[in-house]
Protein backbone atom coordinates (compact mmCIF):
# COMPACT_ATOMS: atom_id res chain seq x y z
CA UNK A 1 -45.51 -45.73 -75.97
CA UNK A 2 -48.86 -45.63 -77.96
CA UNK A 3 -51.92 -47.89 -76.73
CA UNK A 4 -54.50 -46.47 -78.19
CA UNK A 5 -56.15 -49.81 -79.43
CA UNK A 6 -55.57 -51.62 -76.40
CA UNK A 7 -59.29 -52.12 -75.29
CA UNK A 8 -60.31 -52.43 -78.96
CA UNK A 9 -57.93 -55.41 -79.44
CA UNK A 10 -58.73 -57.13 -76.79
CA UNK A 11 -62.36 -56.99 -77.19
CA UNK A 12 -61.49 -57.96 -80.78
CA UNK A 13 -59.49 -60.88 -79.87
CA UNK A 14 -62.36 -62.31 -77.76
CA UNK A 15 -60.88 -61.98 -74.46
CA UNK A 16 -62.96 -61.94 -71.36
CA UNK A 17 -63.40 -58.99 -69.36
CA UNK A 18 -64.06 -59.54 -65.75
CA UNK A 19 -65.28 -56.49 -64.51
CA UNK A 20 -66.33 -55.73 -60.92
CA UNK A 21 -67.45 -52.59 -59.35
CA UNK A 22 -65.73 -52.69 -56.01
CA UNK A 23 -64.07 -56.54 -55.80
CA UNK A 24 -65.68 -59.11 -54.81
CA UNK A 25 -64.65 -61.94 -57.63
CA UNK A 26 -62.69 -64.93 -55.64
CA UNK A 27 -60.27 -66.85 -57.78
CA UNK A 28 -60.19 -70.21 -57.86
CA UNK A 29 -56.50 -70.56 -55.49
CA UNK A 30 -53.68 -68.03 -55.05
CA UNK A 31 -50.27 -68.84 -55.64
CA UNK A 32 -48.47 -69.73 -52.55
CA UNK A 33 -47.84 -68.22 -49.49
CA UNK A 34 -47.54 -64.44 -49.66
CA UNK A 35 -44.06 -62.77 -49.64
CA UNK A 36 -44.72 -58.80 -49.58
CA UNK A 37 -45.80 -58.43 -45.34
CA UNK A 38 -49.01 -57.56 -44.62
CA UNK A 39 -48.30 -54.32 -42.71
CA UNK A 40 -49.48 -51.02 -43.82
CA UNK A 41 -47.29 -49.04 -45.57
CA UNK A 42 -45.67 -45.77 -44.24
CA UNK A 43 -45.46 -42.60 -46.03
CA UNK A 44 -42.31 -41.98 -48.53
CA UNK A 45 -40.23 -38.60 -48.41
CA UNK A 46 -37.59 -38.04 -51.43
CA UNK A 47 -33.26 -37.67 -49.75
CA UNK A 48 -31.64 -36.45 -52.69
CA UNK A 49 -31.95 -38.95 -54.96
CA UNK A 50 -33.75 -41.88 -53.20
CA UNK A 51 -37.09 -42.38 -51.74
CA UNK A 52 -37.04 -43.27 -48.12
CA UNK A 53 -39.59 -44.43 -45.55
CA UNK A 54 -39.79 -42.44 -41.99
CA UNK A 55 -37.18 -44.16 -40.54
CA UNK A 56 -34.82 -43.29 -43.36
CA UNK A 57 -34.63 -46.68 -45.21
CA UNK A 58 -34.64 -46.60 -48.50
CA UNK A 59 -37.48 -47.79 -50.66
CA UNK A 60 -37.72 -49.61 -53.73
CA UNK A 61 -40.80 -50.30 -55.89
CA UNK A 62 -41.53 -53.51 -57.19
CA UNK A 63 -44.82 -54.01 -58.83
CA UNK A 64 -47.43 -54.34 -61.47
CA UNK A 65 -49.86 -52.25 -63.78
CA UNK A 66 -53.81 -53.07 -62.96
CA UNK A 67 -55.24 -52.05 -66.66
CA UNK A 68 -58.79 -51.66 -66.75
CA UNK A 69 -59.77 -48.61 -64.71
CA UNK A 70 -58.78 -46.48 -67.25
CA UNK A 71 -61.61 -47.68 -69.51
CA UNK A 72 -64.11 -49.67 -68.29
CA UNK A 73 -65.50 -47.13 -66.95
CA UNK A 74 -66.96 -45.51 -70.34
CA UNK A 75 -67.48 -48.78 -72.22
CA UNK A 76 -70.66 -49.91 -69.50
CA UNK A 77 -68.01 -52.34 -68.34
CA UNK A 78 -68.03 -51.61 -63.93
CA UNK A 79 -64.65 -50.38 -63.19
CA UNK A 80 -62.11 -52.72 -62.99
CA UNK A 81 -60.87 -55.79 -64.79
CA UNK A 82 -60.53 -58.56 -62.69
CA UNK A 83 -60.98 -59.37 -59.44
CA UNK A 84 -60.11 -56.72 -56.33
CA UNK A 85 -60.94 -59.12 -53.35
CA UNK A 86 -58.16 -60.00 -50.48
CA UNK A 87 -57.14 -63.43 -52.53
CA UNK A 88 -56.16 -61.34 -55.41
CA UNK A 89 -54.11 -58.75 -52.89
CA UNK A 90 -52.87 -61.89 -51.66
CA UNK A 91 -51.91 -63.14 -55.05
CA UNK A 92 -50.23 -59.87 -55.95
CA UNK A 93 -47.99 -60.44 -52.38
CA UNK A 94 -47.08 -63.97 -53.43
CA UNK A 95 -45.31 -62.33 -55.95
CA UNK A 96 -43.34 -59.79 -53.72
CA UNK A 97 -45.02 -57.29 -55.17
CA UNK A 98 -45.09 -53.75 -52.86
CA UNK A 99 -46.38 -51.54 -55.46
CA UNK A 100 -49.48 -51.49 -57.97
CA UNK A 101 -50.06 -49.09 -60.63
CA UNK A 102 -53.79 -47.91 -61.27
CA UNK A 103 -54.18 -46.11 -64.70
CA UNK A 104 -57.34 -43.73 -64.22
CA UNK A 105 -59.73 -41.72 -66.54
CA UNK A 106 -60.08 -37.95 -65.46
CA UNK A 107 -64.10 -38.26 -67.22
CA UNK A 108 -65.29 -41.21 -64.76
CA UNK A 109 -63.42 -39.49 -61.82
CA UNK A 110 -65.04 -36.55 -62.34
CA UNK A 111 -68.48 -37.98 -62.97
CA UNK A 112 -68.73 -36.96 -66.37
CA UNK A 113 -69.30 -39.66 -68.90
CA UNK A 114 -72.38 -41.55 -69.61
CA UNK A 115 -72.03 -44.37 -67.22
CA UNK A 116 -73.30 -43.01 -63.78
CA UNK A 117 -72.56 -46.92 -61.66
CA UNK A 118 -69.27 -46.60 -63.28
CA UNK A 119 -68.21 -42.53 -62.96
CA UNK A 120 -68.58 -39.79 -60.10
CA UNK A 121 -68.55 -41.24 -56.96
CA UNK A 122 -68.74 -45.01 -57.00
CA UNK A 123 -65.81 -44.49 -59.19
CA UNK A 124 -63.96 -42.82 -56.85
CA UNK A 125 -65.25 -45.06 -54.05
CA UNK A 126 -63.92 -47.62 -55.41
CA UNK A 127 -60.34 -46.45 -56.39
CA UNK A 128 -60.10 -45.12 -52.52
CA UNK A 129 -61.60 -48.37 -51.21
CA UNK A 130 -58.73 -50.57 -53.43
CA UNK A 131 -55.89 -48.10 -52.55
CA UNK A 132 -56.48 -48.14 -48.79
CA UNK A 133 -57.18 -52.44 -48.92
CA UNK A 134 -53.17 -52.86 -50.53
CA UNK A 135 -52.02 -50.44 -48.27
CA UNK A 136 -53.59 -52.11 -45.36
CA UNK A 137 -51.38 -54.93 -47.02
CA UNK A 138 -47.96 -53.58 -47.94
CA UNK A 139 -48.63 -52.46 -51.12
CA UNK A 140 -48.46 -48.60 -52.31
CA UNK A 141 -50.76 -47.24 -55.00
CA UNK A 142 -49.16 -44.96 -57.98
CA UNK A 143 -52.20 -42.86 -59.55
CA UNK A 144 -51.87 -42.51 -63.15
CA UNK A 145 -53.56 -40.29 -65.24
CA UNK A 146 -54.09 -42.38 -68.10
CA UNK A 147 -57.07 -41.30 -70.29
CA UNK A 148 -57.59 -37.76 -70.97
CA UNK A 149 -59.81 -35.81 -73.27
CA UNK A 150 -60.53 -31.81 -73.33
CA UNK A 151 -63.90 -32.07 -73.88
CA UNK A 152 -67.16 -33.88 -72.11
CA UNK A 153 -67.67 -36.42 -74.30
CA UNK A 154 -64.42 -39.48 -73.85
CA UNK A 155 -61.19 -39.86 -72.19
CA UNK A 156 -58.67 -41.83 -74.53
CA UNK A 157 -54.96 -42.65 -74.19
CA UNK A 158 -53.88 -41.01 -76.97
CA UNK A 159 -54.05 -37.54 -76.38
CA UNK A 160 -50.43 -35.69 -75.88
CA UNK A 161 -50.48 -33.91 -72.89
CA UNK A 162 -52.43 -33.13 -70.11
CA UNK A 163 -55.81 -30.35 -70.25
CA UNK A 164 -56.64 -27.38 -68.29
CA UNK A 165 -60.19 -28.25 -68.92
CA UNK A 166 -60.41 -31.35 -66.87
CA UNK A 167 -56.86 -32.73 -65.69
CA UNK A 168 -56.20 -29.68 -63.33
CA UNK A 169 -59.75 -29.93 -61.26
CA UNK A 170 -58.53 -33.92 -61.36
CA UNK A 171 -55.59 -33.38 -59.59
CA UNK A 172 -57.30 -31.21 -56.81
CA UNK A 173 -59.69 -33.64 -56.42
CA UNK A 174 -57.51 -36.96 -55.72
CA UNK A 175 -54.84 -34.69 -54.31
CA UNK A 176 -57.41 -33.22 -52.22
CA UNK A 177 -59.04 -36.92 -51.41
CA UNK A 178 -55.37 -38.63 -50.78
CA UNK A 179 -53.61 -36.05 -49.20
CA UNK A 180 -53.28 -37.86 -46.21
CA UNK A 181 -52.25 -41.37 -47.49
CA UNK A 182 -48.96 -42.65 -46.46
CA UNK A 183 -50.14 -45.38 -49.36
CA UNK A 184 -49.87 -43.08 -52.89
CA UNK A 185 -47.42 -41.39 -55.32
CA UNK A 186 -49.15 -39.21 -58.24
CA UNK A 187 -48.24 -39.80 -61.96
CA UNK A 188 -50.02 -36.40 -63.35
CA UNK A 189 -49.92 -37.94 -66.54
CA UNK A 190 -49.13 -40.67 -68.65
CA UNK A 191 -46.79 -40.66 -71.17
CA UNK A 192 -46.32 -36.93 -72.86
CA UNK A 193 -45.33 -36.64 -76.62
CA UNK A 194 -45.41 -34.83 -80.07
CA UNK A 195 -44.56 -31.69 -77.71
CA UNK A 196 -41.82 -29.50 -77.12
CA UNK A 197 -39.83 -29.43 -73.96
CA UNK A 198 -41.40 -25.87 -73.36
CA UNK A 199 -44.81 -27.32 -73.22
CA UNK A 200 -43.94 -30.57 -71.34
CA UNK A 201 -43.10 -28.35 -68.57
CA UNK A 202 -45.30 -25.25 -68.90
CA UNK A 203 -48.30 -26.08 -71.21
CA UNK A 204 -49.48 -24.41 -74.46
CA UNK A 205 -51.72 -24.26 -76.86
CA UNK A 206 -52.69 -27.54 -78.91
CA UNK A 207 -52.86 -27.32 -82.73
CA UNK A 208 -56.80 -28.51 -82.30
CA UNK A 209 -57.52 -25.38 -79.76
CA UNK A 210 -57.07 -26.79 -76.77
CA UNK A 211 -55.28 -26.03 -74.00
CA UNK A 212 -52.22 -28.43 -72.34
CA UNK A 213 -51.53 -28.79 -68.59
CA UNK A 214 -47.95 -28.19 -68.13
CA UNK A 215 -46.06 -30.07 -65.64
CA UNK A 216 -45.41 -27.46 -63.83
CA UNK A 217 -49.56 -26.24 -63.59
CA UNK A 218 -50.12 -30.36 -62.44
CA UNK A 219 -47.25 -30.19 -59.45
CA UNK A 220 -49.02 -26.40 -58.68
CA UNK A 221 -51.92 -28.16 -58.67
CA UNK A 222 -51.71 -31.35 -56.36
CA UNK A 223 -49.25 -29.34 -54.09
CA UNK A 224 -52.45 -26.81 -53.47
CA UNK A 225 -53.85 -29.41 -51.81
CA UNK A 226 -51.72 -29.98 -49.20
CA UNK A 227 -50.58 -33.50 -50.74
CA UNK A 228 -47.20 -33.75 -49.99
CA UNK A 229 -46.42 -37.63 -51.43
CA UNK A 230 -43.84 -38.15 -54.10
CA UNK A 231 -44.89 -36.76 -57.55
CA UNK A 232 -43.94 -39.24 -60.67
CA UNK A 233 -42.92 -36.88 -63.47
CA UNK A 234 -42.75 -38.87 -67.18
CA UNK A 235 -40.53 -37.81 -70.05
CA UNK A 236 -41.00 -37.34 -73.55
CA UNK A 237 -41.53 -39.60 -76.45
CA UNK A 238 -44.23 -41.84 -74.55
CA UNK A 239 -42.33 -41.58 -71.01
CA UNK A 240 -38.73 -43.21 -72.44
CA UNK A 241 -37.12 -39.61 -73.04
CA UNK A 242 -35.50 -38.58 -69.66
CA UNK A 243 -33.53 -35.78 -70.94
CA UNK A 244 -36.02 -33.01 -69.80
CA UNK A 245 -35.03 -34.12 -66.11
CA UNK A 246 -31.82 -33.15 -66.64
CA UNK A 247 -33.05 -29.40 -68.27
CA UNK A 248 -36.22 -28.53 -67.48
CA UNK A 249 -37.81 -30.15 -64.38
CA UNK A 250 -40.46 -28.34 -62.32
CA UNK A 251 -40.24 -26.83 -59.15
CA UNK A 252 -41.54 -28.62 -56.26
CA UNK A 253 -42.07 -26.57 -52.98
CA UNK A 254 -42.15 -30.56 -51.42
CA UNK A 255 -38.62 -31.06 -53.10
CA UNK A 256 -40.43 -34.78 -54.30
CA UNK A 257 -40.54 -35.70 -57.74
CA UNK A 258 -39.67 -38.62 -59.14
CA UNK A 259 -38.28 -39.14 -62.83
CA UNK A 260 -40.76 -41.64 -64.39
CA UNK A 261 -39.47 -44.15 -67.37
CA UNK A 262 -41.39 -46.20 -69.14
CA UNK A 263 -39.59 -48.88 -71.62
CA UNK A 264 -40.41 -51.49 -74.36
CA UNK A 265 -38.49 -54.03 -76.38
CA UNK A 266 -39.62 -51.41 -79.09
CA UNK A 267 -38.20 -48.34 -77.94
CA UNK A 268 -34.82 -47.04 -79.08
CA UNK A 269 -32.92 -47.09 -75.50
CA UNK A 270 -32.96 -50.84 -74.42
CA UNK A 271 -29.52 -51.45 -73.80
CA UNK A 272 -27.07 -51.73 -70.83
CA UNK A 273 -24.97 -48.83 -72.88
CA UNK A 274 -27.45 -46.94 -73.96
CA UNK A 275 -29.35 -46.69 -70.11
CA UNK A 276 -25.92 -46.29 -68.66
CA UNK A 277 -25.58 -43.24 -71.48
CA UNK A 278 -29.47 -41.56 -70.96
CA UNK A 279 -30.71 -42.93 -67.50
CA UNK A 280 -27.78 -43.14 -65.52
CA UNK A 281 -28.07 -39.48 -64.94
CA UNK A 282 -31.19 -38.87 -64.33
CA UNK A 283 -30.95 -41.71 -61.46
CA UNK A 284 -27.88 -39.70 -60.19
CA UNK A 285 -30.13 -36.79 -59.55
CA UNK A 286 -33.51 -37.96 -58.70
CA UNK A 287 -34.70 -41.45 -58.01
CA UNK A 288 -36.24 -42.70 -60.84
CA UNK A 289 -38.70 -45.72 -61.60
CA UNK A 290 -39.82 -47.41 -64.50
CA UNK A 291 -43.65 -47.90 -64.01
CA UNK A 292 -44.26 -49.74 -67.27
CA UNK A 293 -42.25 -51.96 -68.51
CA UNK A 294 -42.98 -54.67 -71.06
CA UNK A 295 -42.68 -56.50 -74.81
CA UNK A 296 -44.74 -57.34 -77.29
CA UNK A 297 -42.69 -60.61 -77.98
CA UNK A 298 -42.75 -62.82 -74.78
CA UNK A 299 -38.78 -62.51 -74.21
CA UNK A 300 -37.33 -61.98 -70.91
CA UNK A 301 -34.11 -60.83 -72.04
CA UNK A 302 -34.88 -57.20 -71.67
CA UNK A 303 -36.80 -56.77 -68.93
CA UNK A 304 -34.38 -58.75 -66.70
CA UNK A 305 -31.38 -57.14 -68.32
CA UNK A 306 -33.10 -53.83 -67.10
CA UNK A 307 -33.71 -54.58 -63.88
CA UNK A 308 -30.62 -55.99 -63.10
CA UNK A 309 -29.00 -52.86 -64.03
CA UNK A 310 -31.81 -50.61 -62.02
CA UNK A 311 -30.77 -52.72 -59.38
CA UNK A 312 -27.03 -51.69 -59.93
CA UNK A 313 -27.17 -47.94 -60.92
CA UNK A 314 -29.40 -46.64 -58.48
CA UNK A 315 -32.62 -47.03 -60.08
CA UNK A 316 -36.04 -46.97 -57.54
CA UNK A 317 -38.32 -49.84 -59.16
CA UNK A 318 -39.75 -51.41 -61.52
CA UNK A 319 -43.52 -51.77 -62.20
CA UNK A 320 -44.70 -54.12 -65.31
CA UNK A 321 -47.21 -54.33 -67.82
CA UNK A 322 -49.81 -55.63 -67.24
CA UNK A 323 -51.13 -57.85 -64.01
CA UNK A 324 -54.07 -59.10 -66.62
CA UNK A 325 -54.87 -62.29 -68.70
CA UNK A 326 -54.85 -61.55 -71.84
CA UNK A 327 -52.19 -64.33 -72.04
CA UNK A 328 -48.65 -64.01 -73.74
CA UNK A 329 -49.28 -63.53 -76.38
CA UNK A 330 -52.51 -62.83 -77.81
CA UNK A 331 -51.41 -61.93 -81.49
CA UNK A 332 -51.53 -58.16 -79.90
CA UNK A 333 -49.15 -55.41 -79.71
CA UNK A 334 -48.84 -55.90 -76.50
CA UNK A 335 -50.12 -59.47 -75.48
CA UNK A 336 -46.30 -60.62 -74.87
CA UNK A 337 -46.63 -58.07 -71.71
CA UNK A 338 -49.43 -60.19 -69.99
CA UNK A 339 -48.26 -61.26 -66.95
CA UNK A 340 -50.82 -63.84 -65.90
CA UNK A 341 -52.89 -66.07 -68.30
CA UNK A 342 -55.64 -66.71 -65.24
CA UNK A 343 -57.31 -65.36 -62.35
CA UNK A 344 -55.70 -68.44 -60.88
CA UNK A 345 -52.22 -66.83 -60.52
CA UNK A 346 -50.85 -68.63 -63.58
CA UNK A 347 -48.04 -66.77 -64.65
CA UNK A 348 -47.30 -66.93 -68.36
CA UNK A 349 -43.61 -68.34 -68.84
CA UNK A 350 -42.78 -64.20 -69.53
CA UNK A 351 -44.63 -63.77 -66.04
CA UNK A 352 -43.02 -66.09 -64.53
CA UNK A 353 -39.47 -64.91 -65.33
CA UNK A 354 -40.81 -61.27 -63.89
CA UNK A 355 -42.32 -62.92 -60.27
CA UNK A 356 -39.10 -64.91 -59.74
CA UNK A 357 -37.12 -61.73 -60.23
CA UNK A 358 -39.48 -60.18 -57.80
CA UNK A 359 -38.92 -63.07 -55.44
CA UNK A 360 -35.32 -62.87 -55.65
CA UNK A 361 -35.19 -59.39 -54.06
CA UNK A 362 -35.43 -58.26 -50.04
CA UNK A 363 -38.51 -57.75 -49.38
């Protein structure tokens, strides 16, 4: 699903930002006592098609999107939005949340953009310092590769696939930094589309010149590392498309991937029949999760409806958009997804529907 104006809107709109460097914003009071146990997490191995801890449990995600390290980055903002203290971890666990979803920027990874507080290394300080506080909590990280760009200059959402230029020494460098976290799954990149199924999997030329990462050259590429945690593989048409799963899925010498959905009130699929029709398969092969989910109207119906029938066919989680407070809604495309209205822990009557969901399940 196309974003591409997300941080323009919301600048537009007048929203705050709060951006901090490493964490250390307190809100005001967290909501209740926390639900998700603060134990660290253990690492995740794919049987067939579930994910299971060590002791051969399965594992289902439950969690929320953290938009803002994707861009802030670039735009002189620090590097996340909101805060990343132990009240807001705690916040997140008061929700039952076990799972957070940070969208990153290959060009501040890598060091670079323009912004040297915000790219290189206290970037990457940072991410690693946030991922190991929620695991030291319960909660796993999914790394996203959300902004990409083939040359030096800006990482943006919009782009189709992957790069060779930039994505592929991205990968061996938080492969090669997280290969030993029980705490992580890899998304090599977020939501693929305008390309065939041919270069989804194994790259190709761009019409602009430049060259796209196949799935295939990402998997290569984190598994050269060592990294061994479950890879989150998206399908077409902005990450709703799961029929290359069933056709032309890459090989992984770790026998982990994970068939990644990602679904909106807008998309075409967003019915009991129709998921039964296109998902259910995919979820009989592989475990699958949906790590965005959201509207752009405020209704529940949906997003309860789909995780109702995750929770009945098999499916491996859920993961929303977005744990941010741009409040629901803005007059945005995508304000009815905001989960929160405060740093507070208000939930927004569509976030609210989502955490008592959460709540409902086992932890």
């Amino acid at each position: 699903m196309r974003r591409p104006e997300l941080v323009r809107r919301t600048l537009a709109a007048g929203c705050t930002i709060i951006a901090v460097l490493a964490g250390s914003l307190i809100p005001a009071a967290t909501a209740g006592a926390a639900t998700t146990p603060a134990t660290p997490v253990t690492a995740l191995r794919v049987t067939k098609n579930v994910m299971v801890d060590p002791a051969g449990k399965a594992v289902k995600l439950r969690g929320v999107n953290r938009s803002g390290t994707e861009y802030n980055c670039q735009q002189g903002g620090g590097i996340f939005s909101g805060p990343t203290d132990q009240a807001s971890i705690d916040l997140l666990r008061s929700w039952n949340v076990n799972t957070v979803r940070i969208p990153l920027n290959e060009h501040c990874w890598l060091g670079i953009d323009w912004a040297p507080q915000s790219t290189g290394e206290p970037y990457r300080a940072a991410v690693q310092d946030y991922v190991d506080r929620l695991a030291a909590n319960g909660i796993r990280s999914i790394l996203d590769l959300h902004f990409t760009g083939p040359v030096a200059i800006w990482g943006e959402q919009e782009k189709e696939m992957a790069n060779t230029t930039f994505s592929l020494p991205f990968w061996t460098s938080v492969a090669s930094r997280f290969a030993s976290s029980p705490a992580v799954l890899y998304e090599p990149f977020n939501e693929p589309h305008d390309i065939s199924e041919a270069c989804w999997l194994n790259g190709c030329t761009m019409p602009e010149g430049w060259q796209a990462a196949g799935y295939q050259q990402l998997v290569n590429t984190i598994r050269a590392t060592g990294a061994k945690q479950p890879i989150i593989v998206n399908g077409l048409d902005w990450g709703h498309d799961m029929s290359p799963m069933l056709r032309s899925l890459p090989k992984d010498p770790a026998k982990a991937l994970v068939a990644g959905q990602h679904l909106y009130n807008f998309k075409g699929c967003v019915t009991a029949s129709c998921w039964s029709a296109n998902f259910a398969p995919v979820a009989a092969r592989m475990p699958m999760v949906a790590e965005e989910i959201g509207v752009n109207d405020c209704s529940t119906t949906m997003p309860l409806a789909f995780m109702r029938w995750m929770d009945a066919n098999g499916g491996d989680g859920y993961v929303f958009w977005n744990f941010g407070t741009t409040g629901c809604p803005d007059g945005g495309q995508y304000g009815g997804s905001a989960l929160i209205s405060d740093w507070n822990g208000t939930p927004t009557p569509y976030g609210d529907a989502i955490r008592r969901y959460f709540l409902s399940r086992p932890v």
